[in-house]
N, C-alpha and C. Protein backbone atom coordinates (compact mmCIF):
# COMPACT_ATOMS: atom_id res chain seq x y z
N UNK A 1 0.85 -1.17 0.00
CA UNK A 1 0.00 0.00 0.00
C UNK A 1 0.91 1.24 0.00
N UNK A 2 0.61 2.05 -0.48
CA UNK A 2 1.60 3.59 -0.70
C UNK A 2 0.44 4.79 -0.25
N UNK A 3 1.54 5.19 0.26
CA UNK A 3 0.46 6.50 0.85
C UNK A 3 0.74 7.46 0.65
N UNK A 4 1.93 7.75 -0.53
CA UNK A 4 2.99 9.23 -0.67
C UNK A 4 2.03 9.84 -2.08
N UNK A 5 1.20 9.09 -2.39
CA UNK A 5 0.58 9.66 -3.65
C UNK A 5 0.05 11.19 -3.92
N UNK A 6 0.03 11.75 -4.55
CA UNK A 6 -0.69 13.07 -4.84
C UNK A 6 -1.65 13.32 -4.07
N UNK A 7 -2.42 14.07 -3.77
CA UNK A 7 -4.10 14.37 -3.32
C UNK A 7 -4.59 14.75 -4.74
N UNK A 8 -4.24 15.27 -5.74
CA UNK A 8 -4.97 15.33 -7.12
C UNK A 8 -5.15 14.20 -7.75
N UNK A 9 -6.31 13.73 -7.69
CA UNK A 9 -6.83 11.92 -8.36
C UNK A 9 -6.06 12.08 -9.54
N UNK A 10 -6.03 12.60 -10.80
CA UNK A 10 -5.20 12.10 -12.12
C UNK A 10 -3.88 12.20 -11.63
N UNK A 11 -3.06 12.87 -10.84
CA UNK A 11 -1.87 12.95 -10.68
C UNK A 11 -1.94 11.72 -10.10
N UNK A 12 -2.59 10.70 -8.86
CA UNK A 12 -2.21 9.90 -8.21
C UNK A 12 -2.69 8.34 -9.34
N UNK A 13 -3.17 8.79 -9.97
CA UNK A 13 -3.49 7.50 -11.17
C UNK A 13 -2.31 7.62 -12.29
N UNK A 14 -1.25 8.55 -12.76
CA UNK A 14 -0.25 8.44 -12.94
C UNK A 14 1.18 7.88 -12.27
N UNK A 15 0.91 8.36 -10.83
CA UNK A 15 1.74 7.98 -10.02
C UNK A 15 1.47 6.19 -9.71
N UNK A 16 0.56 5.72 -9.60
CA UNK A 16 0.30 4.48 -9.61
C UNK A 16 0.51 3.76 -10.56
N UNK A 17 0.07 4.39 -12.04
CA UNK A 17 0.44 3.56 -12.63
C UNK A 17 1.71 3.21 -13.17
N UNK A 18 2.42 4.11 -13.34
CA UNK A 18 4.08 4.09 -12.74
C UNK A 18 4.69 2.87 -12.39
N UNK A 19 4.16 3.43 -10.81
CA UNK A 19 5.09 2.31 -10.13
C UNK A 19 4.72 0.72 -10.54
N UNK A 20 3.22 0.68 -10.80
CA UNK A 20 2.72 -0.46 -11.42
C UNK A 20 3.74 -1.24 -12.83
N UNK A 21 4.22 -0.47 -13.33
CA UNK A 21 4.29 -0.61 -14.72
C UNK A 21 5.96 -1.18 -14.20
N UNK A 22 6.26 0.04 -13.39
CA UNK A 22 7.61 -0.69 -12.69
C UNK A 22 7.85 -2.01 -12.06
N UNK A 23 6.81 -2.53 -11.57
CA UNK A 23 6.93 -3.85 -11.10
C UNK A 23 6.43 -4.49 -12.20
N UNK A 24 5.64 -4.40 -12.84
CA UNK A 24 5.15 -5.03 -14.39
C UNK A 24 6.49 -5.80 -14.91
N UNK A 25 7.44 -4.73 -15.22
CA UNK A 25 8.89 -4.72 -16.04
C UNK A 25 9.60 -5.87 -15.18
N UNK A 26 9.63 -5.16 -14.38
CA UNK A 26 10.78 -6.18 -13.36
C UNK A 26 10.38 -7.42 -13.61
N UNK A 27 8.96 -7.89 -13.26
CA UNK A 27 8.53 -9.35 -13.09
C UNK A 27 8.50 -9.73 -14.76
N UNK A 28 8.48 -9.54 -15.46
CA UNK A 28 8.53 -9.32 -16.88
C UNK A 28 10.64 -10.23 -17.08
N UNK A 29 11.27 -9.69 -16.25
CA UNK A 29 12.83 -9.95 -17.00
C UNK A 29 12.64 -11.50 -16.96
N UNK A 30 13.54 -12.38 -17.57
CA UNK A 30 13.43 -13.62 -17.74
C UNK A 30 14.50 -13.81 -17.20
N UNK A 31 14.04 -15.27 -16.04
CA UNK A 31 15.34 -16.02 -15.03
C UNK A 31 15.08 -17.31 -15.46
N UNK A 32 16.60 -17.44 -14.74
CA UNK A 32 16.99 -19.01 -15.21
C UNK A 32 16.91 -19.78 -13.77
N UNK A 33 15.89 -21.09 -13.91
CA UNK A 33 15.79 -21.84 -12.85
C UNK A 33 16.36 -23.03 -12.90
N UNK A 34 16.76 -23.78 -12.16
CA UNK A 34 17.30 -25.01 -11.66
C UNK A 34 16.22 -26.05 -11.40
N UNK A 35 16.36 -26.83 -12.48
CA UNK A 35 15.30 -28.62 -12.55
C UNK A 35 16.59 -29.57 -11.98
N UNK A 36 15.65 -30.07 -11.02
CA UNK A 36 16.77 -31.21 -10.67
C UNK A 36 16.17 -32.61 -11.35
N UNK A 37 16.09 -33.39 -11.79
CA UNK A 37 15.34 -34.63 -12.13
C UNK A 37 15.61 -35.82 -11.01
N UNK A 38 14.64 -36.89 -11.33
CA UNK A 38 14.81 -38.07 -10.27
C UNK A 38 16.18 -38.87 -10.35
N UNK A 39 17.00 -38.66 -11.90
CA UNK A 39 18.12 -39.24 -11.45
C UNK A 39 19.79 -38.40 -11.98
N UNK A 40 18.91 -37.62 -10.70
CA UNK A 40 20.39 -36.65 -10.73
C UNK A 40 21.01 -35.64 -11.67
N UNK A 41 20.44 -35.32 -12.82
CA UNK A 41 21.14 -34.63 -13.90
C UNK A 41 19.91 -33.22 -13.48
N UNK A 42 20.44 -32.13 -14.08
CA UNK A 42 20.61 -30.63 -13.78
C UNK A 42 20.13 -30.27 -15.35
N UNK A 43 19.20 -29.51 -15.42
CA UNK A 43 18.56 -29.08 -16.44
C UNK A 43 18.58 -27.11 -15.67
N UNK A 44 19.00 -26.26 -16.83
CA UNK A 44 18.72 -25.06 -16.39
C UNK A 44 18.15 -24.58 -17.22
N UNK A 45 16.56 -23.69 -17.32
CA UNK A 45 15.40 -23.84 -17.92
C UNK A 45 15.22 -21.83 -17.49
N UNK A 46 15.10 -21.24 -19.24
CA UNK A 46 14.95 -19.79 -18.79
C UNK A 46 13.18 -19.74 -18.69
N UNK A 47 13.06 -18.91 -18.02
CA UNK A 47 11.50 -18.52 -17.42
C UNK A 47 10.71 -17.15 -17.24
N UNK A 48 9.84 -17.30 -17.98
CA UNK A 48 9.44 -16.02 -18.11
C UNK A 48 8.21 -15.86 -17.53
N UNK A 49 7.88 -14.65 -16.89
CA UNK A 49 6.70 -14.52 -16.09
C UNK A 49 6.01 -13.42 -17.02
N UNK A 50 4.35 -13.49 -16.92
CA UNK A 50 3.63 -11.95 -16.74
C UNK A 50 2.74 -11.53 -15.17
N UNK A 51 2.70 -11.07 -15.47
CA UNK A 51 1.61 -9.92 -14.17
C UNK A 51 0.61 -9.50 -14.81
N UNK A 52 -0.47 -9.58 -13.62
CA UNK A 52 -1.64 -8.84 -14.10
C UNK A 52 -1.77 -7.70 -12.83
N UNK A 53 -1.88 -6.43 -13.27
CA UNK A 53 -1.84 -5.63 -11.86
C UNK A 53 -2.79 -4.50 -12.10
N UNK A 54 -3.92 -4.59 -11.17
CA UNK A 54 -4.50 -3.87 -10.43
C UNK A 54 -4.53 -2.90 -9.57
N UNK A 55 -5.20 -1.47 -9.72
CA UNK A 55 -4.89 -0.93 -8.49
C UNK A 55 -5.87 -0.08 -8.47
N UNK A 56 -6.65 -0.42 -6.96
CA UNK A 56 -7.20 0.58 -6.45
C UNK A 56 -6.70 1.82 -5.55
N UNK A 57 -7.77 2.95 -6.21
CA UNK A 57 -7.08 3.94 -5.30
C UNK A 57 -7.76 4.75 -4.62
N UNK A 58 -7.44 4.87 -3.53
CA UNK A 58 -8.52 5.46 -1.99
C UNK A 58 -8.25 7.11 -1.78
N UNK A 59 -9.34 8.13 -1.72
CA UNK A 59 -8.25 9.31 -1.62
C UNK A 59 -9.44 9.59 0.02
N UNK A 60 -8.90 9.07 0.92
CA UNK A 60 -8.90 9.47 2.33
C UNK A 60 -10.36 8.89 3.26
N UNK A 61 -10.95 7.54 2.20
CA UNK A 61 -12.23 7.13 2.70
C UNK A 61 -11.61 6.01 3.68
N UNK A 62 -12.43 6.01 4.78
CA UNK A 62 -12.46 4.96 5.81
C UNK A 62 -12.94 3.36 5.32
N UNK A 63 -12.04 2.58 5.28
CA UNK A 63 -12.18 1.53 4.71
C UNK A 63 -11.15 0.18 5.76
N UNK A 64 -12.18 -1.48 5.68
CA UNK A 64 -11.49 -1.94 6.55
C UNK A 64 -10.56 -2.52 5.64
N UNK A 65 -9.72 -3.33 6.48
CA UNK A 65 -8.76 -4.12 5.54
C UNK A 65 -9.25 -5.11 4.53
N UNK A 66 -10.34 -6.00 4.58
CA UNK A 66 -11.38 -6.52 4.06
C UNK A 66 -11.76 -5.59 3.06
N UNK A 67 -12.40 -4.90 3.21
CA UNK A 67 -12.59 -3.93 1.61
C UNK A 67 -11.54 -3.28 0.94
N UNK A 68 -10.19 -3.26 1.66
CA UNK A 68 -9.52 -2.69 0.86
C UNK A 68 -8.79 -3.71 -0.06
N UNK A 69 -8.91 -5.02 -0.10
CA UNK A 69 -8.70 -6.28 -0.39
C UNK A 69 -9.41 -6.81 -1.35
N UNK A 70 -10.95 -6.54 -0.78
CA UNK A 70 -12.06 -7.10 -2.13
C UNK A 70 -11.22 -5.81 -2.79
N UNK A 71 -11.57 -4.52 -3.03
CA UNK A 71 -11.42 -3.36 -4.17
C UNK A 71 -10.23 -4.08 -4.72
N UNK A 72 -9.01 -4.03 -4.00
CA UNK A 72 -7.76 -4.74 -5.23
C UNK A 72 -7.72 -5.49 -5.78
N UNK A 73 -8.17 -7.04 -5.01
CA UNK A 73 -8.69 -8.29 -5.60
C UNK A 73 -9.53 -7.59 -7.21
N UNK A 74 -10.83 -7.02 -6.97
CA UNK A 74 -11.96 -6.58 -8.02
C UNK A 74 -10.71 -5.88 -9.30
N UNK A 75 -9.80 -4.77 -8.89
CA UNK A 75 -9.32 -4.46 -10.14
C UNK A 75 -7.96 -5.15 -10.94
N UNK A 76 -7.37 -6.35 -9.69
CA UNK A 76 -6.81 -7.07 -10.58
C UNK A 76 -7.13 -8.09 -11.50
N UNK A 77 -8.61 -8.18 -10.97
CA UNK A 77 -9.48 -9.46 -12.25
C UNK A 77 -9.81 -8.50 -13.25
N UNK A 78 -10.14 -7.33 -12.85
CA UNK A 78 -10.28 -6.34 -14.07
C UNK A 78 -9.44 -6.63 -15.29
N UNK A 79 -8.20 -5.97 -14.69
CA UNK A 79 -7.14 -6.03 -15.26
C UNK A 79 -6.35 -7.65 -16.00
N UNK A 80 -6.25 -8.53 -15.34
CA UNK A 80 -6.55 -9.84 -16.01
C UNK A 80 -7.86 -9.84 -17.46
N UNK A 81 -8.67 -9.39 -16.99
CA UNK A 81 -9.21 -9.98 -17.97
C UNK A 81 -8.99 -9.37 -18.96
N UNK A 82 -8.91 -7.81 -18.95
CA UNK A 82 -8.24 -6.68 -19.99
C UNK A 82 -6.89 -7.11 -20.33
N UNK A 83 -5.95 -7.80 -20.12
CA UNK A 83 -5.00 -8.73 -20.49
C UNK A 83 -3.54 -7.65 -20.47
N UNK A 84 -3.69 -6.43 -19.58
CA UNK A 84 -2.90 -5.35 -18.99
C UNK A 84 -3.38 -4.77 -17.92
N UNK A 85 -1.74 -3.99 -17.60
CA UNK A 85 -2.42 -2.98 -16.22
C UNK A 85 -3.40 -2.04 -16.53
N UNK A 86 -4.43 -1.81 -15.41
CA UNK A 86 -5.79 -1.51 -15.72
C UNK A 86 -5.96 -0.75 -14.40
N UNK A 87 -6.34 1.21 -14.81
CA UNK A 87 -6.75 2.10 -13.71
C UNK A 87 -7.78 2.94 -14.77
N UNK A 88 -8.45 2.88 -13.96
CA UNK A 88 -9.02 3.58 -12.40
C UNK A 88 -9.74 2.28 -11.82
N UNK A 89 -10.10 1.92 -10.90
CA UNK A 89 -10.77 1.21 -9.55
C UNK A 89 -10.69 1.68 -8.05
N UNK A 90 -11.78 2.56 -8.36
CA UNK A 90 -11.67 3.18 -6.91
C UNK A 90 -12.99 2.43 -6.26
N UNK A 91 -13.08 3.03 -4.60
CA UNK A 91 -14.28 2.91 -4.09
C UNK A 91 -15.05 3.61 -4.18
């Protein structure tokens, strides 16, 4: 959760999506993992991930941890199903 965001909603839906896009990338680079097999030989296998990322954004409403959970949960299926990062999802 980040709380350094703007108080101007489009400024803080830039700022989110940002940092979003920044972890997007990162999880995006491709690593190399280690297969061990049942008899002993070493396979090293490159791996590539995506993300689907969501983000809701709250500008100062009282909310429990439970709703602030469904709302993110709700805009990362958004965003899944839009098949990218996906804003606005507010409460």
């Amino acid at each position: 959760m980040f709380r350094e965001f703007d108080n101007d909603r489009a400024a803080s839906q830039v700022q989110a999506d940002s940092v979003a896009e920044k972890i997007r990338a990162s999880l995006a680079q491709p690593y190399l993992v280690e297969v061990h097999s049942s008899d002993g030989s070493v396979c090293i296998v490159q791996h590539h991930c995506t993300a689907s990322i969501g983000v809701a954004l709250f500008a100062g409403e009282t909310l429990s941890q439970v709703d602030v959970c469904k709302y993110a949960d709700a805009a990362m299926y958004q965003a899944k199903g839009a098949g990218h990062l996906q804003l606005p999802l507010s409460a």
